[in-house]
Protein backbone atom coordinates (compact mmCIF):
# COMPACT_ATOMS: atom_id res chain seq x y z
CA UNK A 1 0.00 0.00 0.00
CA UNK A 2 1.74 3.88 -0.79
CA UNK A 3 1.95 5.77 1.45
CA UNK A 4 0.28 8.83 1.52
CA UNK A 5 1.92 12.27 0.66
CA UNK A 6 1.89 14.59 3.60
CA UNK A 7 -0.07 17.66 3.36
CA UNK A 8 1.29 21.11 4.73
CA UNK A 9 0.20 24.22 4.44
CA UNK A 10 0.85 27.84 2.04
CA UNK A 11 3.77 28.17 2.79
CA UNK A 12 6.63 26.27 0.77
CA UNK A 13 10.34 27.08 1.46
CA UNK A 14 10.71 29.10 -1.97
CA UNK A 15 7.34 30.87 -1.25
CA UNK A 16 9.05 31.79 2.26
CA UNK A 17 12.11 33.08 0.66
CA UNK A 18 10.74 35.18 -2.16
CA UNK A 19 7.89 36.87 -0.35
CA UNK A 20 9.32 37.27 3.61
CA UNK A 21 12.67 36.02 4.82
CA UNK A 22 15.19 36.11 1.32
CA UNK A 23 15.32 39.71 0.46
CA UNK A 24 18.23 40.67 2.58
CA UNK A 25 19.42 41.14 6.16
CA UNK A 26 17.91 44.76 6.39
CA UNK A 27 14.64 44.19 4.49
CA UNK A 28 13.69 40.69 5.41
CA UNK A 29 10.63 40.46 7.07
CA UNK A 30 10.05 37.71 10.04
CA UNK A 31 8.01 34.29 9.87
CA UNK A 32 4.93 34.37 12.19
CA UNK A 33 4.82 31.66 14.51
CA UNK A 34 2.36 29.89 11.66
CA UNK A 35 4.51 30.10 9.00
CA UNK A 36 7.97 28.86 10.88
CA UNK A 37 6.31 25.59 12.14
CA UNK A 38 5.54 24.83 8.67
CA UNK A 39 9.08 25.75 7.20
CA UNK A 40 10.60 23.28 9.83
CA UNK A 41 7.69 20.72 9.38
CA UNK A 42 8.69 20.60 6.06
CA UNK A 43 12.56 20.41 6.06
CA UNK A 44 12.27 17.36 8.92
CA UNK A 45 9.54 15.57 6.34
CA UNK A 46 12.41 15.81 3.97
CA UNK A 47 10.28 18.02 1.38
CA UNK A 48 12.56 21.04 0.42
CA UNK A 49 14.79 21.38 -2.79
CA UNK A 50 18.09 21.38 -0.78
CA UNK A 51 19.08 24.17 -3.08
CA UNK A 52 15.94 25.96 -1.55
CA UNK A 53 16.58 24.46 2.29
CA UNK A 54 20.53 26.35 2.02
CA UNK A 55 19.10 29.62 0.86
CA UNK A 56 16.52 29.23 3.20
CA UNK A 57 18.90 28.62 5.89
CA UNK A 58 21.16 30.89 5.33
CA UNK A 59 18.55 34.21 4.65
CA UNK A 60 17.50 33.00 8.53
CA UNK A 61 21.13 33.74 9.38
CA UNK A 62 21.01 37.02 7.76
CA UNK A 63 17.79 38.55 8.91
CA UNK A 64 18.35 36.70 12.43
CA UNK A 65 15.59 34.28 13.79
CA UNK A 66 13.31 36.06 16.34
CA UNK A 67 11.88 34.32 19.80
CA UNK A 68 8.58 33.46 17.99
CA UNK A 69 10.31 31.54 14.91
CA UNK A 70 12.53 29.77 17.05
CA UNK A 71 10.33 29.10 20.00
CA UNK A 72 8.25 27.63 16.56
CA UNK A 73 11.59 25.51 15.17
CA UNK A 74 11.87 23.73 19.00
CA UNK A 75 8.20 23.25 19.01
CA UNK A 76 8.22 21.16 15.96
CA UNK A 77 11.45 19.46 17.11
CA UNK A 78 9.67 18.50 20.25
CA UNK A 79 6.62 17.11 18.37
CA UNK A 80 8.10 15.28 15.69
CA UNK A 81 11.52 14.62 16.58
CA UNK A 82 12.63 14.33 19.65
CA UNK A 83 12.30 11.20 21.87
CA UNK A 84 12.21 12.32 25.76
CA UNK A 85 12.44 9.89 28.60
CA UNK A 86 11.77 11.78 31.90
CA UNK A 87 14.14 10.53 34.86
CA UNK A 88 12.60 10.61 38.48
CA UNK A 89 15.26 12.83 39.15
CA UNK A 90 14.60 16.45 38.05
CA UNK A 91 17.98 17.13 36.62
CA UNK A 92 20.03 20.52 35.63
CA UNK A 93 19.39 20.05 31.49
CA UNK A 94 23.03 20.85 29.81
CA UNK A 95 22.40 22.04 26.31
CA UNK A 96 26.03 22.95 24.70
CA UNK A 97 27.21 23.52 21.40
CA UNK A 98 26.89 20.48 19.46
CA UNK A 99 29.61 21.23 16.95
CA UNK A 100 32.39 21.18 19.89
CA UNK A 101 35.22 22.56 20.97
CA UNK A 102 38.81 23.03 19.43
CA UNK A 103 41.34 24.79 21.87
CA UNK A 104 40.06 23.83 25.23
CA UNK A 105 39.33 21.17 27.82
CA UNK A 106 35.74 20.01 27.90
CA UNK A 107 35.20 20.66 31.84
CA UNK A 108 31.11 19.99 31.77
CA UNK A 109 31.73 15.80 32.17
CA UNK A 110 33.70 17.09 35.52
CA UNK A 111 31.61 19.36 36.42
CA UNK A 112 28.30 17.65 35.99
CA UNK A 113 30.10 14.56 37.88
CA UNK A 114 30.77 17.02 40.81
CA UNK A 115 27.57 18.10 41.24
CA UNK A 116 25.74 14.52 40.89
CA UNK A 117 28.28 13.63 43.74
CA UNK A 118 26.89 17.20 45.31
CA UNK A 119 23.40 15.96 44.94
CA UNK A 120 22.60 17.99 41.83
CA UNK A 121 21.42 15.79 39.03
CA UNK A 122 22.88 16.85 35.80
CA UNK A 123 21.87 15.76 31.89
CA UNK A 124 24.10 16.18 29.23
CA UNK A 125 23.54 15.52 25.39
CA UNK A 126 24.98 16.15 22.07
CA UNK A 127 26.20 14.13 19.00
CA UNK A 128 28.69 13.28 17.02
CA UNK A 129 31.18 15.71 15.33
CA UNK A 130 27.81 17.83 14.37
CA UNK A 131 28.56 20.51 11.52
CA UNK A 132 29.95 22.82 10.83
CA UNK A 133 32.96 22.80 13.64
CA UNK A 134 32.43 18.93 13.96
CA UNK A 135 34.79 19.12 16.96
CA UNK A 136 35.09 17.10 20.28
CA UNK A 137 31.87 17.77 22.51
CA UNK A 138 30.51 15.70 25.53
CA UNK A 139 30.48 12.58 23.13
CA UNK A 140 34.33 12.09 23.07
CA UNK A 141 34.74 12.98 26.16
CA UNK A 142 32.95 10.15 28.01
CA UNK A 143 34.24 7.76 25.35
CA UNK A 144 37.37 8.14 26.48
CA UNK A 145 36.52 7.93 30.20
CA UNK A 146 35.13 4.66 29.24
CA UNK A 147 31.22 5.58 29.69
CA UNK A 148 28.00 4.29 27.38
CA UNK A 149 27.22 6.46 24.71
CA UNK A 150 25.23 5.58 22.36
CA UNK A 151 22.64 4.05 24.58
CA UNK A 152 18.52 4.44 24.06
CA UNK A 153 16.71 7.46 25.94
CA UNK A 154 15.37 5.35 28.49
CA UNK A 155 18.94 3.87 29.66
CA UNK A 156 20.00 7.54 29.58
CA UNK A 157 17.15 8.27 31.98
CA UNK A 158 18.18 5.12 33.68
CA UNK A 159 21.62 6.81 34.25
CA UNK A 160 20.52 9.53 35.79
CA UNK A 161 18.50 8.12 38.48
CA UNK A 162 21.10 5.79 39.23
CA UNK A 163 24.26 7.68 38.96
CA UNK A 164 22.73 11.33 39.13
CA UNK A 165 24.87 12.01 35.97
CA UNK A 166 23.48 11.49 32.42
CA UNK A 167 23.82 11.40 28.60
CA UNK A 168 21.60 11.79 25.90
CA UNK A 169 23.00 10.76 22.39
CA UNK A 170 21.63 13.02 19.66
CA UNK A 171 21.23 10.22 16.60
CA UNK A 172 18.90 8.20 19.55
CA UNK A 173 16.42 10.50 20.89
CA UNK A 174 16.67 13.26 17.97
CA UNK A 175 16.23 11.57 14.71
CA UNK A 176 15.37 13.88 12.78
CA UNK A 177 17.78 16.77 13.59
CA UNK A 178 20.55 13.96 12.95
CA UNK A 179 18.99 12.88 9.56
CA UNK A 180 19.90 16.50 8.42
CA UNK A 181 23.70 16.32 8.85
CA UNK A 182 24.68 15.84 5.51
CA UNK A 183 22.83 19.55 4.24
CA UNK A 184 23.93 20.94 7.26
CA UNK A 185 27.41 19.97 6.73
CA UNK A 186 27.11 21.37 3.15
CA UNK A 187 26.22 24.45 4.41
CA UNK A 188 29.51 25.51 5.61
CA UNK A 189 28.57 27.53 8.61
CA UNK A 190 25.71 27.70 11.32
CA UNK A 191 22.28 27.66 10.70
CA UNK A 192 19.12 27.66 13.66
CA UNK A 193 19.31 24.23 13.46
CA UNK A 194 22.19 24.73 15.42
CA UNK A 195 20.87 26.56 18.20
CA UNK A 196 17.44 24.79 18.64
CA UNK A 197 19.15 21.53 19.29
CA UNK A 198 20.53 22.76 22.70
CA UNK A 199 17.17 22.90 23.41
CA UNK A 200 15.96 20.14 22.60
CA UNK A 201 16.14 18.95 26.62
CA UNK A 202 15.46 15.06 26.42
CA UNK A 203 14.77 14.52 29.70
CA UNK A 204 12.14 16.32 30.22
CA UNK A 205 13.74 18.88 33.16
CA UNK A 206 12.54 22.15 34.49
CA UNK A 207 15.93 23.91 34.24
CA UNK A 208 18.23 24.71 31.70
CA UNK A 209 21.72 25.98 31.60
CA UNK A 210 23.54 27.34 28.35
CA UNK A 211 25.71 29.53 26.85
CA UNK A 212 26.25 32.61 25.32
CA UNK A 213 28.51 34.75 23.08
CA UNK A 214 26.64 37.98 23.79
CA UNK A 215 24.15 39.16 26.81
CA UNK A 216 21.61 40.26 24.32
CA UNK A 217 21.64 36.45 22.69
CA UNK A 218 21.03 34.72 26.01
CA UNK A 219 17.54 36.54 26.48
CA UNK A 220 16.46 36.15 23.21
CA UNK A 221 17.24 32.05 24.46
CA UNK A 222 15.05 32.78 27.16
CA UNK A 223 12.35 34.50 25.37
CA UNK A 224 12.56 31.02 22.86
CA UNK A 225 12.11 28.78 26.04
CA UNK A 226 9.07 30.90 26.97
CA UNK A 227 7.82 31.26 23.44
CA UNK A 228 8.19 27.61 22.94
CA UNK A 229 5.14 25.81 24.08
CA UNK A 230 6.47 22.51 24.39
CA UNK A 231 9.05 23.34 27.10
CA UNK A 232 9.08 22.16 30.74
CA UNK A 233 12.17 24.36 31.54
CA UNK A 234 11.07 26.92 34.17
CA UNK A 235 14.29 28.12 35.20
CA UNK A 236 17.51 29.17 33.01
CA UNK A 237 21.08 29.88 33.73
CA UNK A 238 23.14 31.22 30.71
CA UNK A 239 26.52 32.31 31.03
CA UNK A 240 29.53 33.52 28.97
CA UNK A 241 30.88 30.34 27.60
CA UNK A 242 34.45 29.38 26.13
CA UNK A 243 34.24 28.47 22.82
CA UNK A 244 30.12 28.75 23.22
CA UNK A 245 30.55 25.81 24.76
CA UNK A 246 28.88 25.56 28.63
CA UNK A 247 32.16 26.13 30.63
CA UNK A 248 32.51 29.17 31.94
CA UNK A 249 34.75 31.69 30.68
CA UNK A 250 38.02 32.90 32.96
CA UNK A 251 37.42 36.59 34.06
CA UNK A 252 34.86 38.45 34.21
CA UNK A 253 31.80 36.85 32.79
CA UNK A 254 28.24 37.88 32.43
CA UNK A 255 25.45 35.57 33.72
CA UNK A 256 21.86 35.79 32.85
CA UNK A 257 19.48 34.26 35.33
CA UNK A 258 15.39 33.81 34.92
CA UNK A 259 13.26 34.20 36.37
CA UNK A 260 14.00 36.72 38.85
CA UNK A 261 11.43 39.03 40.46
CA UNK A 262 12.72 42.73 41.58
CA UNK A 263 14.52 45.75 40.67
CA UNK A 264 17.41 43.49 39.58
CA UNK A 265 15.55 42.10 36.41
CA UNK A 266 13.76 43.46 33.59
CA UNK A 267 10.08 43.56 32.69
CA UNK A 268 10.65 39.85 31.44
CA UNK A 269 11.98 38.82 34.85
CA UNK A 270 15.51 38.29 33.05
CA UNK A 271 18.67 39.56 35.30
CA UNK A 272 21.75 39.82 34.36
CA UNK A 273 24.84 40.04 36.53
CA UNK A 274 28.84 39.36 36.45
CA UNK A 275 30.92 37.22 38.74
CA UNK A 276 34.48 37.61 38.81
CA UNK A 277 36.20 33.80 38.89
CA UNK A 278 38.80 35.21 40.68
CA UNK A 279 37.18 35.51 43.35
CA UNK A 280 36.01 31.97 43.56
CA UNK A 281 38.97 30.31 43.19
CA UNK A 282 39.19 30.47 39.49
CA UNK A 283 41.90 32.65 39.05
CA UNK A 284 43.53 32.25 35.60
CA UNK A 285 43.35 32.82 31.94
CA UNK A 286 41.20 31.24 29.21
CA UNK A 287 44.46 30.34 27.45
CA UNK A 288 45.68 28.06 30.71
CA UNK A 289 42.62 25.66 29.91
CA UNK A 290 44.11 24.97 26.37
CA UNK A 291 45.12 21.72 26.01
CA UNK A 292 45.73 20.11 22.21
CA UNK A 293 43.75 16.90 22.21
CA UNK A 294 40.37 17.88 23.56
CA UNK A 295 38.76 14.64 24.18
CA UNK A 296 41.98 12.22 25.61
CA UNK A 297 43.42 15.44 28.11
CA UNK A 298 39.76 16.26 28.74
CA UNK A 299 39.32 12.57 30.27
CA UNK A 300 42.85 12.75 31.75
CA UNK A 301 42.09 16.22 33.49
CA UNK A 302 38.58 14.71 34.60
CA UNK A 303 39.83 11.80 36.47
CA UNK A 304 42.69 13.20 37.90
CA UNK A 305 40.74 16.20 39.20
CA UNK A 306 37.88 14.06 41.00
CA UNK A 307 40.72 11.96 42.59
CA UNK A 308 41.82 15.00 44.55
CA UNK A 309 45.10 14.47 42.22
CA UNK A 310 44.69 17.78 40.70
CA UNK A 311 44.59 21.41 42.83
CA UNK A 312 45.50 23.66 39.79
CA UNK A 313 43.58 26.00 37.65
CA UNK A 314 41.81 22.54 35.82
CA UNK A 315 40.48 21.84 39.46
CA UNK A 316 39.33 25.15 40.33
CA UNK A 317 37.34 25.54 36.84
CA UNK A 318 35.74 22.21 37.45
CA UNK A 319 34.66 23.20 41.02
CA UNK A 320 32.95 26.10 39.81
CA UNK A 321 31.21 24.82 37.08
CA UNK A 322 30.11 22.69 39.26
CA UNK A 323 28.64 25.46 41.20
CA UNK A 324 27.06 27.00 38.42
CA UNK A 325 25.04 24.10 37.91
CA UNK A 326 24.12 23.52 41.78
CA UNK A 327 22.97 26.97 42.08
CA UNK A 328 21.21 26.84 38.78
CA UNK A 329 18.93 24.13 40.07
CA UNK A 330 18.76 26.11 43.50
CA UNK A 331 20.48 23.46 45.37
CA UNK A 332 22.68 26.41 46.80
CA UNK A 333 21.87 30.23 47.95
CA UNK A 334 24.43 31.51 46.47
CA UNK A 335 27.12 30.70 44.01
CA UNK A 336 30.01 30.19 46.97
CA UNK A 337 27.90 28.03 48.45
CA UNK A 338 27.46 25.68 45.47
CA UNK A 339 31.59 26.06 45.34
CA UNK A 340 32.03 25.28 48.95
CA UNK A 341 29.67 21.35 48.50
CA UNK A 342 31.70 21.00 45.04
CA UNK A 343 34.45 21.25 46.90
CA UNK A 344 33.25 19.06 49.72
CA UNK A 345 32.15 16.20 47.05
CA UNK A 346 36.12 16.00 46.04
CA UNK A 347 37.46 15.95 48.82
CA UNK A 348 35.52 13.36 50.25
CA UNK A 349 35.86 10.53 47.48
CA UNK A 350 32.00 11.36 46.38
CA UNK A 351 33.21 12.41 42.92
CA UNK A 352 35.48 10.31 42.71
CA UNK A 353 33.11 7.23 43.24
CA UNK A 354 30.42 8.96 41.13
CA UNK A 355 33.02 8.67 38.33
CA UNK A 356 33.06 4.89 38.58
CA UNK A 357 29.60 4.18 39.01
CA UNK A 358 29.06 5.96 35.75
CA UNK A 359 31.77 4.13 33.98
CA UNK A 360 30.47 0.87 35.91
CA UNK A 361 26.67 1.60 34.53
């Protein structure tokens, strides 16, 4: 029996292009939230001219993607590609930059490790050298610490209520965002697809931390979360990221927390404020975390750190991305007090025994 052709709606890629989005980065009009379910709809169904999909791609780079589209894109992601599987455990969500890092170390495996053994549960996800950087990301890491990877949703839920630590592997419980890889990979440089996959939260959990290059992009991330209707995330922690990636950077880096009631936030209940990492311990330069293989040092780094083998600037950037993610999830008051159990967990063997249990699971 055929199979019967999909229906959609008016609004074909090409018709898209030519009448709103393709004219330019100063004259492009924006989707309505109508019109940018069906443009995704269609390019996960497979339906666009990939001729068509790049230049539609790339004019949403131009013009830039607004809350509504986007909140639109992770909608559609959530209904017809993404596979969640909801631990018990209400965990911190982890959404970094799929395409990786290149100069250096991966510090989220250590950090999210930490703060299981702190009592913060912690998801993780991404793929597998994901265009365009196609660089080492959480992946590569655990491989080389010896941990499952490409395991079913469930078993990744599984993980996390049994180790408090868990990954999500893209090609399992996103499908259809992984079918694309060979068009994205064409495309030579970033596209939405890019960003709406760090949302794509698997496990189902009501706070999110992220990245950001720029203060102004990490509200527009929170006005996609609250545009998206799909979402369960009800709290968000972005901060400035090395690399984009979710460590934080050395210095003095911006955080954007919602939602926060007050004089200290906006009329969309986002603040905004900067930590020094001196302060906390952290007190070196982006360039000491360089390291030139990115997934074996990251591993090395990670073990020897949550032995209590390490005390340098390695350790001190894991404890306080650690931190991050125990006050994100309001285990803590206050960011010192998230550093002060991170600490605690290393120095009493917790870390170090979460470590195996996730290697042992």
């Amino acid at each position: 029996m055929a199979q019967a052709t999909r229906e959609y709606g008016e609004w074909p890629l090409k018709r898209l292009m030519t009448e709103v989005v393709g004219s330019g980065h100063k004259s492009a009009d924006d989707m309505t939230r109508t019109q940018a379910r069906e443009a995704f709809q269609r390019i996960l169904g497979g339906e666009p001219d990939h001729t068509t999909l790049g230049a539609f791609w790339l004019a949403n780079r131009w013009k830039r993607n607004t809350p509504e589209e986007l909140g639109g894109y992770v909608d559609v992601m959530a209904e017809e590609s993404v596979e969640t599987a909801t631990p018990e455990a209400d965990p911190v969500d982890c959404g970094a930059n799929y395409d990786g890092k290149g100069r250096s170390a991966i510090l989220g495996v250590g950090a999210g490790v930490v703060a299981a053994a702190a009592g913060t549960p912690v998801v993780v996800h991404s793929g597998d050298r994901v265009p365009t950087q196609k660089q080492d990301a959480y992946k590569h890491v655990l491989d080389e610490l010896g941990v499952r990877t490409e395991i079913a949703p469930g078993e990744s839920a599984d993980m996390v209520d049994e180790v408090g630590f868990g990954f999500y592997y893209q090609p399992n419980f996103n499908p259809g965002i992984d079918a694309l890889f060979e068009r994205r990979d064409n495309m030579g440089v970033r596209t939405f697809v890019n960003t709406v996959e760090t949302l794509a939260n698997p496990a189902n959990a009501s706070v999110h931390l992220g990245s950001f290059y720029h203060l102004a992009f990490a509200k527009k991330m929170v006005r996609t979360l609250s545009n998206a209707e799909t979402s369960t995330v009800e709290r968000a922690l972005f901060f400035q990221g090395m690399e984009g990636y979710d460590d934080v950077r050395p210095g003095e880096t911006v955080v954007a927390e919602w939602p926060v009631e007050g004089e200290e936030s906006d009329d969309e209940d986002i603040a905004d404020f900067e930590i020094r990492t001196a302060e906390y311990g952290m007190d070196i330069e982006s360039e000491d975390l360089q390291v030139d293989d990115i997934a074996e040092e990251s591993a090395a780094i990670t073990e020897a750190v949550l032995a209590g083998d390490r005390e340098d600037g390695f350790a001190d950037a894991i404890a306080l991305n650690a931190a991050l993610r125990i006050y994100a999830r309001e285990d803590a008051d206050s960011i010192q007090d998230g550093l002060d159990q991170a600490r605690d967990a290393i120095a009493d063997g917790s870390a170090a025994d979460t470590l195996a249990e996730l290697q042992a699971f």
